[in-house]
Protein backbone atom coordinates (compact mmCIF):
# COMPACT_ATOMS: atom_id res chain seq x y z
CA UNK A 1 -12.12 -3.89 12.46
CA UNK A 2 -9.26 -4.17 10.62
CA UNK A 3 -6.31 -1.75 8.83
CA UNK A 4 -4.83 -2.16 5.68
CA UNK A 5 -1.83 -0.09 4.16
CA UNK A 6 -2.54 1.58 0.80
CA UNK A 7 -1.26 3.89 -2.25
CA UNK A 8 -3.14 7.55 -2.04
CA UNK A 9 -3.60 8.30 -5.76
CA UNK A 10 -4.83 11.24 -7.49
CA UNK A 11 -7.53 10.86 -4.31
CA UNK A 12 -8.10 7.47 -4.74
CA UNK A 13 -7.32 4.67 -2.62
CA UNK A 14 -4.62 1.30 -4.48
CA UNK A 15 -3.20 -1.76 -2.98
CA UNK A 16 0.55 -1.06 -3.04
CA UNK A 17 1.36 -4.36 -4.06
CA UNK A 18 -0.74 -4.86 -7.05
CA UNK A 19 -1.66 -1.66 -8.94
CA UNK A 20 -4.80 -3.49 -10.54
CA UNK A 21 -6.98 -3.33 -7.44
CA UNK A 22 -8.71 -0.21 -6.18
CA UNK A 23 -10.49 0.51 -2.92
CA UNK A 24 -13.16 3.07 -2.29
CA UNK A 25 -15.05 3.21 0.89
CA UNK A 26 -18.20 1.68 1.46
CA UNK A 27 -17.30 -0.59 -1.12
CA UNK A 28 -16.73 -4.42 -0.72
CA UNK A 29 -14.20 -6.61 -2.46
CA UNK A 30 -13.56 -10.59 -2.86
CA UNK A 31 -10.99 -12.90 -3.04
CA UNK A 32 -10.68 -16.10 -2.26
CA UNK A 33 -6.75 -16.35 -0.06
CA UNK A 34 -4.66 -19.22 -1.53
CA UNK A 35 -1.65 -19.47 0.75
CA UNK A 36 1.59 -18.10 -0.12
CA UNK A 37 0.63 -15.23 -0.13
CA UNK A 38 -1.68 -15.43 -3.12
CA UNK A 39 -4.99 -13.88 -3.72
CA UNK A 40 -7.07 -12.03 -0.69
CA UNK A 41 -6.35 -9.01 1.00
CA UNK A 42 -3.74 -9.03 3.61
CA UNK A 43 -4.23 -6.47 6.73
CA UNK A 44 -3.26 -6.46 10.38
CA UNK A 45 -5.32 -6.06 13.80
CA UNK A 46 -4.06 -3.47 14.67
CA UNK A 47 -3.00 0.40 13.53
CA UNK A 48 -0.05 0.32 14.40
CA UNK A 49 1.10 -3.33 12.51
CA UNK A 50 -0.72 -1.44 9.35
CA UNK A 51 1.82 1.39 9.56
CA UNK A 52 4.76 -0.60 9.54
CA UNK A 53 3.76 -3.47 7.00
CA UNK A 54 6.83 -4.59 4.99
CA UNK A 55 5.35 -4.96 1.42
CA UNK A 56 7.79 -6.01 -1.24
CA UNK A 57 8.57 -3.95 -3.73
CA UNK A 58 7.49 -5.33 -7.25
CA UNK A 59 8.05 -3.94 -10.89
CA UNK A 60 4.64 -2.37 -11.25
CA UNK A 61 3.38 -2.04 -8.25
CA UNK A 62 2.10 1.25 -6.29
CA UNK A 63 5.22 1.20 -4.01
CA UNK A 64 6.44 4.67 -4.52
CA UNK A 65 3.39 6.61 -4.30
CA UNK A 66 2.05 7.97 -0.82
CA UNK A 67 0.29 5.98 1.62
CA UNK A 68 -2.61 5.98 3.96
CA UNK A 69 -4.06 3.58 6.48
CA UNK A 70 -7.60 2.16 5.58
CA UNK A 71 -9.82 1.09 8.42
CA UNK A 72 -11.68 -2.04 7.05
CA UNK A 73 -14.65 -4.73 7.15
CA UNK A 74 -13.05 -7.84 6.88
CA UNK A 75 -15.16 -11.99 6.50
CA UNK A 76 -14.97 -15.21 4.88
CA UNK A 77 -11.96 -17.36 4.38
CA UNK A 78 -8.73 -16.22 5.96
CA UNK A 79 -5.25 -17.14 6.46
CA UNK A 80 -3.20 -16.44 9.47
CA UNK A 81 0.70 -15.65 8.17
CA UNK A 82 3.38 -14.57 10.79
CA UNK A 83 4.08 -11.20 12.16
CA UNK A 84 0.51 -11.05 12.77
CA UNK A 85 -0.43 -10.55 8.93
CA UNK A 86 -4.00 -11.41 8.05
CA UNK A 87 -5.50 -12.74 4.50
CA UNK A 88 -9.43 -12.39 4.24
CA UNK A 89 -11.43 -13.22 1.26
CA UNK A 90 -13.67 -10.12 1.93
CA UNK A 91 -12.74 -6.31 2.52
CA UNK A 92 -14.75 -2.99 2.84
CA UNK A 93 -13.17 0.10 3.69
CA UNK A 94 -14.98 2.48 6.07
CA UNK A 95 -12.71 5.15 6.79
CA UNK A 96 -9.18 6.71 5.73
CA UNK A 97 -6.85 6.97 9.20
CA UNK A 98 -4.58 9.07 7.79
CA UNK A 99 -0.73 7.74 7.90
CA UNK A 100 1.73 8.84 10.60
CA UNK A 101 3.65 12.16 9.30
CA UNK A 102 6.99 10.74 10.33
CA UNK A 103 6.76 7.91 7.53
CA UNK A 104 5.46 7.97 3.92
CA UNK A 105 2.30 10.39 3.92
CA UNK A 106 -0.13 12.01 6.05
CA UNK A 107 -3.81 12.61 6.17
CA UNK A 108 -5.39 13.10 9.77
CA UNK A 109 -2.61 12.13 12.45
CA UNK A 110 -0.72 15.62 12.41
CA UNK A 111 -2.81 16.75 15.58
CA UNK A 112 -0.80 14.24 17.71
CA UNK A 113 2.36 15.88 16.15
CA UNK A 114 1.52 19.22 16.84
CA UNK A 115 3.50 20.07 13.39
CA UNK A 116 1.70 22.50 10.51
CA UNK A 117 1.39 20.47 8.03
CA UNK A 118 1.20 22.75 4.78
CA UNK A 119 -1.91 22.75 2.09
CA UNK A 120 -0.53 20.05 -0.65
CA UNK A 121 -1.83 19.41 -3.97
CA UNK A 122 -1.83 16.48 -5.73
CA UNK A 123 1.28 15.79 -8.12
CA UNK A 124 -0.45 13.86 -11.00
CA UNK A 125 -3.55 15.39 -13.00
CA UNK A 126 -5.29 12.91 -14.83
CA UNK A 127 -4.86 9.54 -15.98
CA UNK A 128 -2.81 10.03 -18.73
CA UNK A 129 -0.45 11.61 -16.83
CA UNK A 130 -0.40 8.95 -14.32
CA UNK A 131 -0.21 6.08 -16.74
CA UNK A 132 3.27 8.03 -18.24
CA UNK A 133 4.34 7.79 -14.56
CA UNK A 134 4.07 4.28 -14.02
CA UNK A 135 5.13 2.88 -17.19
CA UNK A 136 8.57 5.08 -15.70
CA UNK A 137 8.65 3.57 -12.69
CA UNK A 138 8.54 0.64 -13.72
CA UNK A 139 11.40 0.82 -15.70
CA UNK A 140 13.40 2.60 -12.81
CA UNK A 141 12.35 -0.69 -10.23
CA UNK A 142 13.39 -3.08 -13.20
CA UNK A 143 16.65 -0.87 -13.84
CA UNK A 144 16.96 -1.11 -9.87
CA UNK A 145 16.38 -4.99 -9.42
CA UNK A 146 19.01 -5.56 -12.05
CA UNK A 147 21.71 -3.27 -10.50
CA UNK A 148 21.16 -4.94 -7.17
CA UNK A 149 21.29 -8.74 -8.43
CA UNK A 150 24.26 -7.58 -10.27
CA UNK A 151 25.75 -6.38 -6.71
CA UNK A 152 24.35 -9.49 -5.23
CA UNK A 153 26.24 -11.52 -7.43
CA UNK A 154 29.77 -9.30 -7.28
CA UNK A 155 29.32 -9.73 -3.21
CA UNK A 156 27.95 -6.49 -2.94
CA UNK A 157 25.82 -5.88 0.26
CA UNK A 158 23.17 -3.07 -0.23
């Protein structure tokens, strides 16, 4: 078993990196790793690794939205990357773990926190609504990247 780090959607489970692919348990997914990071699905060994993945944050991508930890199937071609990151060709997901309520979201883990966690509801009804959202984010990360290259460039530490 595996755990992979994902964007908790309107109930529905999104790679954080690229907001094209979906996940939904019990169902399984392929492609073929490339190196440099290209193509497969990247996930670590062990829960813990999950919940602390640094995934870059990309105009587009799924990077603000809350997160969950997928237990997954993982076969086929792989790639070994440091920091004990893994790249398989295959993934099924067989359970949501929840993510710690300390960091970005929280699903099962609030037992060990021994915190009431209150009944939430999800921010974004319906796909319209989310597509609005994204096309504004993306502006915002764009708007973001710029402002920081632009600091880069002055000397600017940030």
């Amino acid at each position: 078993m595996y755990y992979k780090q994902v964007a908790f959607i309107d109930g529905r489970y999104f790679s954080v990196y690229d907001s094209r692919v979906e996940y939904a348990i019990g169902e399984t997914l392929r492609c073929k790793p490339k190196g440099e990071h290209k193509g497969g699905f990247f996930v670590y060994k062990d829960l813990e690794l999950a919940v602390h993945a640094k995934i870059k944050m990309i105009a587009g991508s799924n990077w603000i939205f809350p997160r969950t930890i997928l237990k997954v199937l993982c076969w086929g071609d792989f790639i070994q990357y440091p920091r004990f990151k893994l790249c398989f060709e295959y993934i099924k997901p067989v359970e949501d773990m929840g993510f710690p309520i300390k960091y970005l979201s929280s699903n099962t883990f609030e037992q060990e926190y021994n915190e009431e966690i209150p009944e939430t509801k999800p921010c974004v009804k319906g796909n319209e609504r989310l597509n609005t959202m994204k096309k504004e984010t993306t502006k915002l990360e764009l708007e973001v990247l710029e402002l920081e290259q632009k600091a880069k460039a002055m000397g600017i530490l940030i």
